[in-house]
Protein backbone atom coordinates (compact mmCIF):
# COMPACT_ATOMS: atom_id res chain seq x y z
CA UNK A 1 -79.47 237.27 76.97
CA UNK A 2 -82.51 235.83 77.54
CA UNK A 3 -85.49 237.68 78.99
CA UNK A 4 -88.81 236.73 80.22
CA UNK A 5 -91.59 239.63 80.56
CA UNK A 6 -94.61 239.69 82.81
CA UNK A 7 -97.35 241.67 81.85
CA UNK A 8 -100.13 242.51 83.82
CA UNK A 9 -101.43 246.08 83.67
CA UNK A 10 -105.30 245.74 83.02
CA UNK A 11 -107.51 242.59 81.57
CA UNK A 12 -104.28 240.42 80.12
CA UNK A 13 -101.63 238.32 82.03
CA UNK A 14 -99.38 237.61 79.29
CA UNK A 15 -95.69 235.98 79.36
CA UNK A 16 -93.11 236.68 76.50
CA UNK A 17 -89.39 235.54 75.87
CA UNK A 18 -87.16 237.46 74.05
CA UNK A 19 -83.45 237.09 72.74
CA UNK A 20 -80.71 239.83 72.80
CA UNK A 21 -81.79 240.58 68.83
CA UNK A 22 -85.08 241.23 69.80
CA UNK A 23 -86.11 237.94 68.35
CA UNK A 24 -89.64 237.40 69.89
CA UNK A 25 -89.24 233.85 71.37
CA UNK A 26 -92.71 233.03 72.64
CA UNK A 27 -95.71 235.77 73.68
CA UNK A 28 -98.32 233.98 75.30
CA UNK A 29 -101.46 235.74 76.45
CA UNK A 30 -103.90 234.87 78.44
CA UNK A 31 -107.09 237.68 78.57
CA UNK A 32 -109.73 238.02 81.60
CA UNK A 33 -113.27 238.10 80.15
CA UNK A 34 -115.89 239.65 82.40
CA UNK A 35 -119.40 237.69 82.36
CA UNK A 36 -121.50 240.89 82.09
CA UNK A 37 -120.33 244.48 82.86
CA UNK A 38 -117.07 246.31 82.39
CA UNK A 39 -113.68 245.49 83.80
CA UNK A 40 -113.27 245.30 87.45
CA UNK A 41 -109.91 245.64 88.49
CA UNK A 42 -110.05 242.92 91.16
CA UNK A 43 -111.38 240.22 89.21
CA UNK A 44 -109.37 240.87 86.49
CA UNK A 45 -106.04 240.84 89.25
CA UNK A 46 -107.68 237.54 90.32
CA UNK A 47 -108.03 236.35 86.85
CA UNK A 48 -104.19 237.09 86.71
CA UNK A 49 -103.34 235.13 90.09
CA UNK A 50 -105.17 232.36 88.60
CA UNK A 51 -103.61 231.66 85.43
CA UNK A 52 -99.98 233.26 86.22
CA UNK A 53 -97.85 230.02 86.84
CA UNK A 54 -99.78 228.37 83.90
CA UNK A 55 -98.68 231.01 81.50
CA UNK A 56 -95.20 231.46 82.29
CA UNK A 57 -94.58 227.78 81.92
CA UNK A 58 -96.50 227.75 78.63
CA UNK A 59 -94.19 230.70 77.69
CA UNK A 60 -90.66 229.09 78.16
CA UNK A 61 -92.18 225.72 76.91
CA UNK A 62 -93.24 227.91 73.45
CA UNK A 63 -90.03 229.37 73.08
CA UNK A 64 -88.02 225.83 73.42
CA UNK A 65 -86.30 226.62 76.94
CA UNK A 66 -86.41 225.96 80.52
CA UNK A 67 -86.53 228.54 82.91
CA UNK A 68 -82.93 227.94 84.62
CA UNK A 69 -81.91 229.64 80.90
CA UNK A 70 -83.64 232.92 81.80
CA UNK A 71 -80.99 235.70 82.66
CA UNK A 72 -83.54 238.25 83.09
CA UNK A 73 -87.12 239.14 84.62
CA UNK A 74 -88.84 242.05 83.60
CA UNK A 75 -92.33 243.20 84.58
CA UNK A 76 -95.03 245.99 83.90
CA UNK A 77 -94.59 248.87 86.82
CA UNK A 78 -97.19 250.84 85.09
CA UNK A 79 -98.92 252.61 84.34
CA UNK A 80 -102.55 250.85 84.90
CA UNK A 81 -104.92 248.81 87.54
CA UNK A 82 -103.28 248.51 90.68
CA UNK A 83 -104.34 245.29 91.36
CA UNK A 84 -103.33 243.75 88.15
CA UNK A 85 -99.95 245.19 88.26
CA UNK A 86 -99.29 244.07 91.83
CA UNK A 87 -99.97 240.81 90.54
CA UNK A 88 -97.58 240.76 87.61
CA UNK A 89 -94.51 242.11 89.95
CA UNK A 90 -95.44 240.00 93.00
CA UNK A 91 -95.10 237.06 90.02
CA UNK A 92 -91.97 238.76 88.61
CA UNK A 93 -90.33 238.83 92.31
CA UNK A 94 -90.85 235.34 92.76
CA UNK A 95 -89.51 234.32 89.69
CA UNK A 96 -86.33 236.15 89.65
CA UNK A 97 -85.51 235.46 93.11
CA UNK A 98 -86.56 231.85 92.78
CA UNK A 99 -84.00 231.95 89.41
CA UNK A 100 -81.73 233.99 91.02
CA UNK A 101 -81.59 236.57 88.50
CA UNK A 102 -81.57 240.04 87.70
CA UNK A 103 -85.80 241.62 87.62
CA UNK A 104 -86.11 245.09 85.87
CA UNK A 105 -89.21 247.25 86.07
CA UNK A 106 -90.62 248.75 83.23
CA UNK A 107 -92.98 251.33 81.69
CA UNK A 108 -95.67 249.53 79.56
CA UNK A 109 -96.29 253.12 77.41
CA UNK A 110 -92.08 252.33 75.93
CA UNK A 111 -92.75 248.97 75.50
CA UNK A 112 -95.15 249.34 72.87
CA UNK A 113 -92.68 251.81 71.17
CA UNK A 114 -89.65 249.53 71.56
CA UNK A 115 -91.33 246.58 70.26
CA UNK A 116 -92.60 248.18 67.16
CA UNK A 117 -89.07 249.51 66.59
CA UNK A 118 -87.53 245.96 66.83
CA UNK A 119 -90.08 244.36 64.75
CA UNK A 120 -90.92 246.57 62.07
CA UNK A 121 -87.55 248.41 60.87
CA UNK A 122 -88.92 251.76 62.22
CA UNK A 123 -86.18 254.02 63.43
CA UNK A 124 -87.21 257.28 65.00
CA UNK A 125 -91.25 257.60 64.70
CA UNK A 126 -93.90 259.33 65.96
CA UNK A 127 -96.45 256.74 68.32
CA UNK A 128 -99.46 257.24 68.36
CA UNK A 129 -100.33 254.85 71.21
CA UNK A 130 -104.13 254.24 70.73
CA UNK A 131 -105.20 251.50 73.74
CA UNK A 132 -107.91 250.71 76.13
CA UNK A 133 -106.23 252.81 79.00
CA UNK A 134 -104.43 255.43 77.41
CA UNK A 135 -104.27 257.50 74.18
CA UNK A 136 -100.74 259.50 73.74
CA UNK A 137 -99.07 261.41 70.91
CA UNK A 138 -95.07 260.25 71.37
CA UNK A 139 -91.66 260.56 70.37
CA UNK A 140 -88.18 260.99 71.34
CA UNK A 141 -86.50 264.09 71.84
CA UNK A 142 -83.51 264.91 74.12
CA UNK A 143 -83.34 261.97 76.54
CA UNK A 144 -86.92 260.95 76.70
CA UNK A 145 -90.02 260.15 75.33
CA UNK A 146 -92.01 262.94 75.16
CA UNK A 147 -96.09 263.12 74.75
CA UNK A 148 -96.76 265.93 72.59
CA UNK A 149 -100.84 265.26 72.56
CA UNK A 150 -102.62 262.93 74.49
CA UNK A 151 -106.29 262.36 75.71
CA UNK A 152 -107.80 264.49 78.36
CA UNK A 153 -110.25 262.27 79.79
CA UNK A 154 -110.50 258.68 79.02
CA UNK A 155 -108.34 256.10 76.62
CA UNK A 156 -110.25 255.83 73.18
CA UNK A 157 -110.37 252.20 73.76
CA UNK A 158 -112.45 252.53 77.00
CA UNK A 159 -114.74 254.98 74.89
CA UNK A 160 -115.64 252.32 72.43
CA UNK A 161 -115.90 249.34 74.91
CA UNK A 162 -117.98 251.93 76.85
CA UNK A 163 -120.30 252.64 73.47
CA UNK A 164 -120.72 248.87 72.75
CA UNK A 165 -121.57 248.08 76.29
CA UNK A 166 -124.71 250.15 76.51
CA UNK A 167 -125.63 249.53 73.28
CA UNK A 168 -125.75 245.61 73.85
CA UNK A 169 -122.49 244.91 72.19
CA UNK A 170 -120.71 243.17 74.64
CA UNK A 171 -117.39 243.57 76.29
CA UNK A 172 -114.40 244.65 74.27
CA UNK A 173 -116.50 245.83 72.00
CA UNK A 174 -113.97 247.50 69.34
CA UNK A 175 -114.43 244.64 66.88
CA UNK A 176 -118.04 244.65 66.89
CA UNK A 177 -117.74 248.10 66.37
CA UNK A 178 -115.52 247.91 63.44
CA UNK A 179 -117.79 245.02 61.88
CA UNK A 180 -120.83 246.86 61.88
CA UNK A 181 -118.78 250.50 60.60
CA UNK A 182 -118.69 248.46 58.03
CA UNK A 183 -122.12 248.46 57.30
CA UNK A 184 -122.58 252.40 57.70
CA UNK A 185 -123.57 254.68 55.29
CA UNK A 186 -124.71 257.85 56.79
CA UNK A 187 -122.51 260.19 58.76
CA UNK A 188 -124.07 261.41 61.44
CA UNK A 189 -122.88 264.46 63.79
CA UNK A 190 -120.80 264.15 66.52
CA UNK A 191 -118.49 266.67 68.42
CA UNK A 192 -114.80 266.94 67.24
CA UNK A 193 -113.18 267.41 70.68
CA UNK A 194 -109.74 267.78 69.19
CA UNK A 195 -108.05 270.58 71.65
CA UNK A 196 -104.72 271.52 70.87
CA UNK A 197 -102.44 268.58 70.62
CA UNK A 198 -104.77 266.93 73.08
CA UNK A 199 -108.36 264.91 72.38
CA UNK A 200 -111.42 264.28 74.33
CA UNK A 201 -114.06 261.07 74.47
CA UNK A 202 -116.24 261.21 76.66
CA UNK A 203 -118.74 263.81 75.09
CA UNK A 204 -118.70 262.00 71.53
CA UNK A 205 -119.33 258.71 74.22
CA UNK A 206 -122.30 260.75 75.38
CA UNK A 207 -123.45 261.93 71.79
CA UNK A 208 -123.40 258.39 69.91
CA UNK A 209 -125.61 256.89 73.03
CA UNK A 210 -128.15 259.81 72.23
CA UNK A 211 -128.27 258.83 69.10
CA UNK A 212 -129.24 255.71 69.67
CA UNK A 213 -131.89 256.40 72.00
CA UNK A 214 -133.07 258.78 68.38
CA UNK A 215 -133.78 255.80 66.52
CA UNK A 216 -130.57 255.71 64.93
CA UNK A 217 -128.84 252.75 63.31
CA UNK A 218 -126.62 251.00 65.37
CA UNK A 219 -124.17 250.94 61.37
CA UNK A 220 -124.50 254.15 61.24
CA UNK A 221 -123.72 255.04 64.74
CA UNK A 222 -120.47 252.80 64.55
CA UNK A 223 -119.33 254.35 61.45
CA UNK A 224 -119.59 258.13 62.67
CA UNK A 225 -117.76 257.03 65.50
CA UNK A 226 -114.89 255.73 64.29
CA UNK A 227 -114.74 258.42 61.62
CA UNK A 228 -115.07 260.96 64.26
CA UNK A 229 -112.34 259.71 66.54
CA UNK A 230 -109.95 258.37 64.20
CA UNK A 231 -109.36 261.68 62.30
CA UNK A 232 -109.03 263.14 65.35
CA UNK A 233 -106.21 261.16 66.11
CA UNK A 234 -105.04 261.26 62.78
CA UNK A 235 -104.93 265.13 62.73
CA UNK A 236 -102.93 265.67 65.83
CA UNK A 237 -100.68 262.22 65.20
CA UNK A 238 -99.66 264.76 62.09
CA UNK A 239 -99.53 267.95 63.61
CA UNK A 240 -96.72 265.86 66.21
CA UNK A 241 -94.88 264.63 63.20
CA UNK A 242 -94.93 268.67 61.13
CA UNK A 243 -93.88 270.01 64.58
CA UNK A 244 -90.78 267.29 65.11
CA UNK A 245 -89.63 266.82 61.76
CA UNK A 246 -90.90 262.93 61.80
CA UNK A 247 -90.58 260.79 58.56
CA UNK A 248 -91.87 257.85 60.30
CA UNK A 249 -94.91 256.85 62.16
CA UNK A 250 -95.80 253.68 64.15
CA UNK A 251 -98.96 252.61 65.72
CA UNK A 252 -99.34 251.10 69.04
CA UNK A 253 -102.26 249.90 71.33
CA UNK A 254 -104.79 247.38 71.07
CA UNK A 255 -106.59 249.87 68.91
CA UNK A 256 -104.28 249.88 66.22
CA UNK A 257 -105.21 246.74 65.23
CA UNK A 258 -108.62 247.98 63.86
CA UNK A 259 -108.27 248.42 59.95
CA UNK A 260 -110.23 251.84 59.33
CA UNK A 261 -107.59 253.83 61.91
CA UNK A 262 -104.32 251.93 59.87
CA UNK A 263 -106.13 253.59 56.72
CA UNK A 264 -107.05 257.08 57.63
CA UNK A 265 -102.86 257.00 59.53
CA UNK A 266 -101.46 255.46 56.76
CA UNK A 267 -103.25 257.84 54.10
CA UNK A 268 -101.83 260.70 56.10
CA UNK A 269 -98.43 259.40 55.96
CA UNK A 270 -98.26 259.12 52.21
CA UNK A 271 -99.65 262.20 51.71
CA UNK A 272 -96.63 263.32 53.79
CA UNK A 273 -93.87 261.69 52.17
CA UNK A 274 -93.67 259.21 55.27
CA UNK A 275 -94.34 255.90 56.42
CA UNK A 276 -96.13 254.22 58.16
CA UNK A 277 -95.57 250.86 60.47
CA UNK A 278 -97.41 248.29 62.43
CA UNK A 279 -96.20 245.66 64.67
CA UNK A 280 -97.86 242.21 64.26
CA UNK A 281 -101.64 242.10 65.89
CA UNK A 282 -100.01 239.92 68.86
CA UNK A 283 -97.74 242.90 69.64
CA UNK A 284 -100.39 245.51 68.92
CA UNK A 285 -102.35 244.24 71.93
CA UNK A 286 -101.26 244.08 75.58
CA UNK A 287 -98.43 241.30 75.85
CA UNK A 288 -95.35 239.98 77.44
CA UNK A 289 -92.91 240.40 74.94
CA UNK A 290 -92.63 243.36 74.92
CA UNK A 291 -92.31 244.17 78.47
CA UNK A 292 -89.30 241.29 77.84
CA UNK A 293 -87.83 243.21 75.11
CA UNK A 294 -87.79 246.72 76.96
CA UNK A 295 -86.25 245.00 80.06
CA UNK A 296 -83.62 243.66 77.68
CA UNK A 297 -82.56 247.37 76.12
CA UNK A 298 -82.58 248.87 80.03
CA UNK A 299 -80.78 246.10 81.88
CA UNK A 300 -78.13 246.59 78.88
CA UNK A 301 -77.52 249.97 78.96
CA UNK A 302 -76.35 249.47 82.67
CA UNK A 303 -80.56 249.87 84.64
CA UNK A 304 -80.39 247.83 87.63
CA UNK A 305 -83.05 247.33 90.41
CA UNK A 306 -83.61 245.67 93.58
CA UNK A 307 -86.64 244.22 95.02
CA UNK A 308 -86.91 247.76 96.44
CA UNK A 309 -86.91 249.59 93.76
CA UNK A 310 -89.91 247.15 92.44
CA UNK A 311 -93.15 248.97 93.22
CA UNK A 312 -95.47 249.43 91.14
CA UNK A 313 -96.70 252.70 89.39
CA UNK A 314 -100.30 253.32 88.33
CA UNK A 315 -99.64 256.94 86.83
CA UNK A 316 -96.26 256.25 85.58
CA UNK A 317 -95.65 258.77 82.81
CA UNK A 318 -94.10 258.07 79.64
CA UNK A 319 -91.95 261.16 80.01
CA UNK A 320 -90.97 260.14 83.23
CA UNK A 321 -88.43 257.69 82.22
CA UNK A 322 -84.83 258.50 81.39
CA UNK A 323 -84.38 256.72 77.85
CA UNK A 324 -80.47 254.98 78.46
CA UNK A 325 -80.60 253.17 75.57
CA UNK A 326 -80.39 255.17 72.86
């Protein structure tokens, strides 16, 4: 079967094409920039209306097709931006109707999971989804996907985009960040807002920008931060994996790309006896293939949907979702 997946929850429109081995066939992406400020949902959803047609052919010419040899659409219901995702499944209906094929909904939180299971060898881990929107602790258990820590307040992505905006970084700022952690020395004091199984951002947000307004260098600042909030998720990542009985752990999220957090993780998991895995950059970040992939799995194990049944979610829980497929 062939599948083409639409995703569209925040600042990327991206297209991917996958096989029925979870072969990724093409994953095309296709990010909205902002000229100054943060992301606003309705440019980025314009951004998306823009470039959507473009993408999707670029996608299907990329993986060596046409689209009459799609079988299957599947699209991002959530969660995330409401006008982004109402332009991935208004893009989504089109196509499948226009194809005359079968569209399947999905929750972007279990795509990340589901890709990293096909691509790196991974069996039964522990997630720890680390992204702009979101931050969750995750694993299966009895039917679902269960969160067994997550943020309280805001995705640690947003935090450091956040941090590097008002401190003249720019816009997606996490790379900048990691560049100049590089260049830190000092660790300075921030708060530890680790509660539970659950962390918190916005106050260590709030302390680094104080900082800064103390004189302090903009290395140093970087480094404490990520130190801070990567051994925060570190500690409850392992706490979920003690509590479960996990062996394996896989990261997810656009911040699992950055090298310190794949470290501090990976550390843990030796230390444990476990191991760790990473799906390629491409599939770390926002993309379409694996919102292709997931539709795949559910459409499979017998999920079908009609245009009705198509709306889109902005809160749509991971737990929410009855896992068929395994």
């Amino acid at each position: 079967m062939i599948t083409l997946g639409i995703e569209g929850t925040a600042h990327t429109l991206g297209v991917g094409v996958t096989d029925s081995d979870g072969s990724v066939l093409s994953n095309v992406i296709d990010m909205f920039r902002p000229v100054s400020g943060g992301l606003h949902p309705r440019e980025a959803a314009n951004h998306h209306a823009d470039v959507a047609a473009g993408v999707i052919l670029k996608s299907i010419e990329e993986a060596g097709l046409s689209l009459h040899d799609v079988d299957l659409v599947s699209f991002s219901m959530g969660p995330g931006l409401g006008p982004c995702l109402r332009v991935a499944a208004t893009a989504a209906r089109s196509l499948a109707v226009g194809l005359g094929v079968p569209i399947v909904g999905v929750n972007h939180c279990i795509a990340h999971i589901e890709i990293g299971n096909a691509t790196t060898g991974c069996a039964d881990p522990v997630l720890l989804y680390a992204s702009g929107g979101n931050t969750q602790v995750v694993a299966y258990s009895d039917g679902r996907y269960r969160i067994f820590g997550e943020t309280q307040d805001i995705g640690v992505g947003n935090m450091l985009d956040k941090i590097g905006r008002e401190l003249g970084l720019g816009f997606y700022a996490g790379p900048e960040i990691e560049r100049l952690a590089l260049e830190g020395d000092e660790l300075l004091d921030l708060p530890y807002s680790v509660k539970g199984m659950d962390v918190a951002f916005s106050g260590i947000m709030t302390a680094a920008l104080t900082l800064r307004k103390k004189g302090r260098r903009l290395e140093d600042i970087a480094f404490s931060v990520q130190e801070t909030v990567f051994a925060m998720l570190t500690e409850v990542t392992e706490r979920a994996m003690a509590h479960i009985g996990k062996d394996e752990v896989l990261l997810g999220g656009g911040v699992a790309q950055n090298a310190r957090l794949r470290d501090m993780v990976g550390r843990m998991a030796k230390d444990r006896g476990a191991e760790m895995f990473v799906p390629d950059r491409r599939l770390c970040m926002d993309n379409g293939a694996m919102i292709a992939w997931l539709g795949s799995l559910m459409h499979g194990s017998g999920v079908r949907m009609e245009l009705g049944d198509t709306k889109v979610r902005q809160r749509f829980r991971t737990d929410e979702v009855q896992v068929t497929w395994r």
